[in-house]
C-alpha atoms as a PDB file:
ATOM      1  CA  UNK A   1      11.157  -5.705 -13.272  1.00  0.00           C
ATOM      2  CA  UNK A   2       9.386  -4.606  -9.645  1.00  0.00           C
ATOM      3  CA  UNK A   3      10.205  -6.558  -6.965  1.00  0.00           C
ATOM      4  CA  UNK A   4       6.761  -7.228  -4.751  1.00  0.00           C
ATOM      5  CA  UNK A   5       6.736  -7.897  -1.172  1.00  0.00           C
ATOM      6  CA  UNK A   6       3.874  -9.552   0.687  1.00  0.00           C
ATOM      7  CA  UNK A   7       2.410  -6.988   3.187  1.00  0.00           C
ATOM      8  CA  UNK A   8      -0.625  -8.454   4.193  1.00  0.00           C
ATOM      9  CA  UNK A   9      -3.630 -11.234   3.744  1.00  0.00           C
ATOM     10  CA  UNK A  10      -6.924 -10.111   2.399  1.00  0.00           C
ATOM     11  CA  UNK A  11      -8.675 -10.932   5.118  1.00  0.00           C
ATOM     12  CA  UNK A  12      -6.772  -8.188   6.662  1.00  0.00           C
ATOM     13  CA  UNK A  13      -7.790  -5.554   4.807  1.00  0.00           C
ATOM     14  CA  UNK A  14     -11.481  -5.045   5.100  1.00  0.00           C
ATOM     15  CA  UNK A  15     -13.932  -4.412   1.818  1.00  0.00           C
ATOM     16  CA  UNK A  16     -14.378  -0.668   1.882  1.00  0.00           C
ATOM     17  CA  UNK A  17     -11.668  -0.055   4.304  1.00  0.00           C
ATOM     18  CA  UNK A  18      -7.550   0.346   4.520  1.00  0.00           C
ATOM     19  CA  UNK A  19      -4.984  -0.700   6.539  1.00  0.00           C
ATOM     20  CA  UNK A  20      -1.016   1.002   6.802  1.00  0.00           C
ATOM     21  CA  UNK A  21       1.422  -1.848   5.670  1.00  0.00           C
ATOM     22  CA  UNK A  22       5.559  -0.686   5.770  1.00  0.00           C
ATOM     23  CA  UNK A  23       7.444  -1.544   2.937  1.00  0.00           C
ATOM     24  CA  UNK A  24      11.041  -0.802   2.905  1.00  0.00           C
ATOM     25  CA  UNK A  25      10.660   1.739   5.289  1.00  0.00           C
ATOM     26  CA  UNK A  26       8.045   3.667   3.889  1.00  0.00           C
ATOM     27  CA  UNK A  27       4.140   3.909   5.344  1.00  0.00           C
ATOM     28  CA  UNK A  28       1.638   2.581   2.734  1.00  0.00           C
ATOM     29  CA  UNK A  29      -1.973   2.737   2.838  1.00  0.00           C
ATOM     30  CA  UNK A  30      -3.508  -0.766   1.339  1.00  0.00           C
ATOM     31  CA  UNK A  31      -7.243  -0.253   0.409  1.00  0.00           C
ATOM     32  CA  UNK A  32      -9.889  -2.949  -0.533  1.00  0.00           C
ATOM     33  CA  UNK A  33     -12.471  -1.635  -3.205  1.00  0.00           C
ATOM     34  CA  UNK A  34     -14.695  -4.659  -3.627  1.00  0.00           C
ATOM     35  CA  UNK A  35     -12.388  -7.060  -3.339  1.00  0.00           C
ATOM     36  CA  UNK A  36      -9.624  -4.926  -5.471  1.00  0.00           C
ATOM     37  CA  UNK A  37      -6.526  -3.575  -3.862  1.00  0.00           C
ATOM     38  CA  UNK A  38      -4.950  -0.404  -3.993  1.00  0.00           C
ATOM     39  CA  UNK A  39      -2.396   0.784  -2.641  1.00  0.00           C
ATOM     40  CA  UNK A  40      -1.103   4.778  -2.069  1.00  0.00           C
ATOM     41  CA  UNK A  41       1.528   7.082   0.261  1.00  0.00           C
ATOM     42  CA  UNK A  42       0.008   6.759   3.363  1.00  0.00           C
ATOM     43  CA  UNK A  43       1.065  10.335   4.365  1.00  0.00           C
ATOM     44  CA  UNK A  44      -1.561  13.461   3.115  1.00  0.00           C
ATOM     45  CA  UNK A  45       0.418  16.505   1.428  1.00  0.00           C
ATOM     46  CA  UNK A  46      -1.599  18.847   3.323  1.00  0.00           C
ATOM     47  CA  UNK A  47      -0.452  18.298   6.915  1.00  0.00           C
ATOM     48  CA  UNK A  48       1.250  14.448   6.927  1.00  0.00           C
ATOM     49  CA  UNK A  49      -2.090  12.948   7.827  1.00  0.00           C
ATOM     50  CA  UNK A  50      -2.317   9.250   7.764  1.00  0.00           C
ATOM     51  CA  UNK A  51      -4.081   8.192   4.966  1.00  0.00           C
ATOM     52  CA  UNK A  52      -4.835   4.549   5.482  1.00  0.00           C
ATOM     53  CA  UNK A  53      -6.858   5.835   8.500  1.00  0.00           C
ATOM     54  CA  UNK A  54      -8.634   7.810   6.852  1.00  0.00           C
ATOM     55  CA  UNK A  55     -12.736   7.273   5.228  1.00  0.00           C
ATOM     56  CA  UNK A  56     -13.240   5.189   1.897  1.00  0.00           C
ATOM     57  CA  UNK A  57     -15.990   6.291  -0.137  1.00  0.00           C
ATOM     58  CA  UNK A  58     -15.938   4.689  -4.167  1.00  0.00           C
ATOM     59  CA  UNK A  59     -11.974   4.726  -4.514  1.00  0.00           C
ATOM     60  CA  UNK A  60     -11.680   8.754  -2.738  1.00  0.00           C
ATOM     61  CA  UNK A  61     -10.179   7.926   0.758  1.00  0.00           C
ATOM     62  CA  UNK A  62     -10.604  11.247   2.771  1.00  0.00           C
ATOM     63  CA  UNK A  63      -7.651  12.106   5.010  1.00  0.00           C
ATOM     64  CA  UNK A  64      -8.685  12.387   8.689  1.00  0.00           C
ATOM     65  CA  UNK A  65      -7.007  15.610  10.019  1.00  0.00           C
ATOM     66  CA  UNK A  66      -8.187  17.930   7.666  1.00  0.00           C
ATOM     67  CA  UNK A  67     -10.506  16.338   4.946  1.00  0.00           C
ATOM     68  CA  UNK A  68      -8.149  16.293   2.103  1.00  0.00           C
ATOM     69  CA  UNK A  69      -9.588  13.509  -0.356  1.00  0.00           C
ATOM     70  CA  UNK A  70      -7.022  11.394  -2.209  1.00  0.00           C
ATOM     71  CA  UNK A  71      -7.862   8.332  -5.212  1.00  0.00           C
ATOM     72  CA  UNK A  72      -6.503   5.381  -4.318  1.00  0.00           C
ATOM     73  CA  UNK A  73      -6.615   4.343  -8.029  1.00  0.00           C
ATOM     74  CA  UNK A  74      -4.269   7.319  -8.887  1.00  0.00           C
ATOM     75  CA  UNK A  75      -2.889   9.074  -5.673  1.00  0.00           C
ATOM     76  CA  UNK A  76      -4.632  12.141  -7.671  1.00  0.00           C
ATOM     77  CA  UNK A  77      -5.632  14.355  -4.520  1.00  0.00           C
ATOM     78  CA  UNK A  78      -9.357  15.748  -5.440  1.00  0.00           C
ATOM     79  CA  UNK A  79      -9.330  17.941  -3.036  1.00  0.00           C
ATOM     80  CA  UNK A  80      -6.304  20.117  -4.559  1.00  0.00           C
ATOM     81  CA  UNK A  81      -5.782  18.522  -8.472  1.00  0.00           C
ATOM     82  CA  UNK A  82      -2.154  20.005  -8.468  1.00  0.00           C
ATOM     83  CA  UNK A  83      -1.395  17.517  -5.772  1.00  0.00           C
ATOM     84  CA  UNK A  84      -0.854  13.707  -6.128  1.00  0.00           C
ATOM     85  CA  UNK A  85       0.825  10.986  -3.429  1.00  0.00           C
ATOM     86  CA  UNK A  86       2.853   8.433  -4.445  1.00  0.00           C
ATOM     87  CA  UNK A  87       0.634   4.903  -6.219  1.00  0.00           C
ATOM     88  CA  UNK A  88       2.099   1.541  -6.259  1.00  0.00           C
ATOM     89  CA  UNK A  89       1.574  -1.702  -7.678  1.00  0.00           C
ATOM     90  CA  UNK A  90      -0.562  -4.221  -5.816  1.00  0.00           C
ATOM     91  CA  UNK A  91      -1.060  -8.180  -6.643  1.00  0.00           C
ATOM     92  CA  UNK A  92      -2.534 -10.885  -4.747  1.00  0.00           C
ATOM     93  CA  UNK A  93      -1.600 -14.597  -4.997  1.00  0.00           C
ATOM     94  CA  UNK A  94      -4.285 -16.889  -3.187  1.00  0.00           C
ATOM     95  CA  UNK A  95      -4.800 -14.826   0.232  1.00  0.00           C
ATOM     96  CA  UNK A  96      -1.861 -12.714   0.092  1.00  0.00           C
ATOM     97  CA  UNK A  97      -1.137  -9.335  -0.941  1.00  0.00           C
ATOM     98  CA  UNK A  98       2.381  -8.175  -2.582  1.00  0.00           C
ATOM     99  CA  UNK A  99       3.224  -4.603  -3.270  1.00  0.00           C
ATOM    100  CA  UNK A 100       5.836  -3.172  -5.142  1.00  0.00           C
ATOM    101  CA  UNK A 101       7.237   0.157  -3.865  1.00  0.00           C
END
């Protein structure tokens, strides 16, 4: 059974926007899509762009160094379909968000 971590309150992580949480030492971009949390490898396959700084548009987050576009639903990179980052888990209990990864 996954073990989840709490990484962060909503209220932290802004409706149509993301946020980088660290989870056992690895970056992870958290993403609110109406009021449903996602959460992917925060680092783009391109060039090692952070992803949780990048754009959210629907559930494609774009990456901000070279415009590779990731879902945060899958970690299925649009952009380049042979490519995918790491998804995980998310839950929320009251105002905080846990994350399995």
């Amino acid at each position: 059974m996954a073990e989840f971590q709490k990484v962060a309150k909503k209220s932290e992580v802004p409706e149509g926007g993301g946020k980088t949480v660290e989870v056992g030492g690895k970056k992870i971009a958290l993403f609110n899509i109406q009021g449903s949390f996602h959460a992917i490898e925060d680092t783009c396959r391109h060039k090692g762009g952070p992803l949780g700084e990048g754009s959210l548009e629907g559930s494609l987050v774009t990456c901000p160094w070279h415009g590779w576009e990731y879902d945060v639903t899958t970690g299925a990179c649009r952009t380049n379909p042979a490519v995918k980052v790491a998804a995980y888990q998310v839950r929320v209990e009251g105002e905080d968000i846990l994350l399995s990864a």
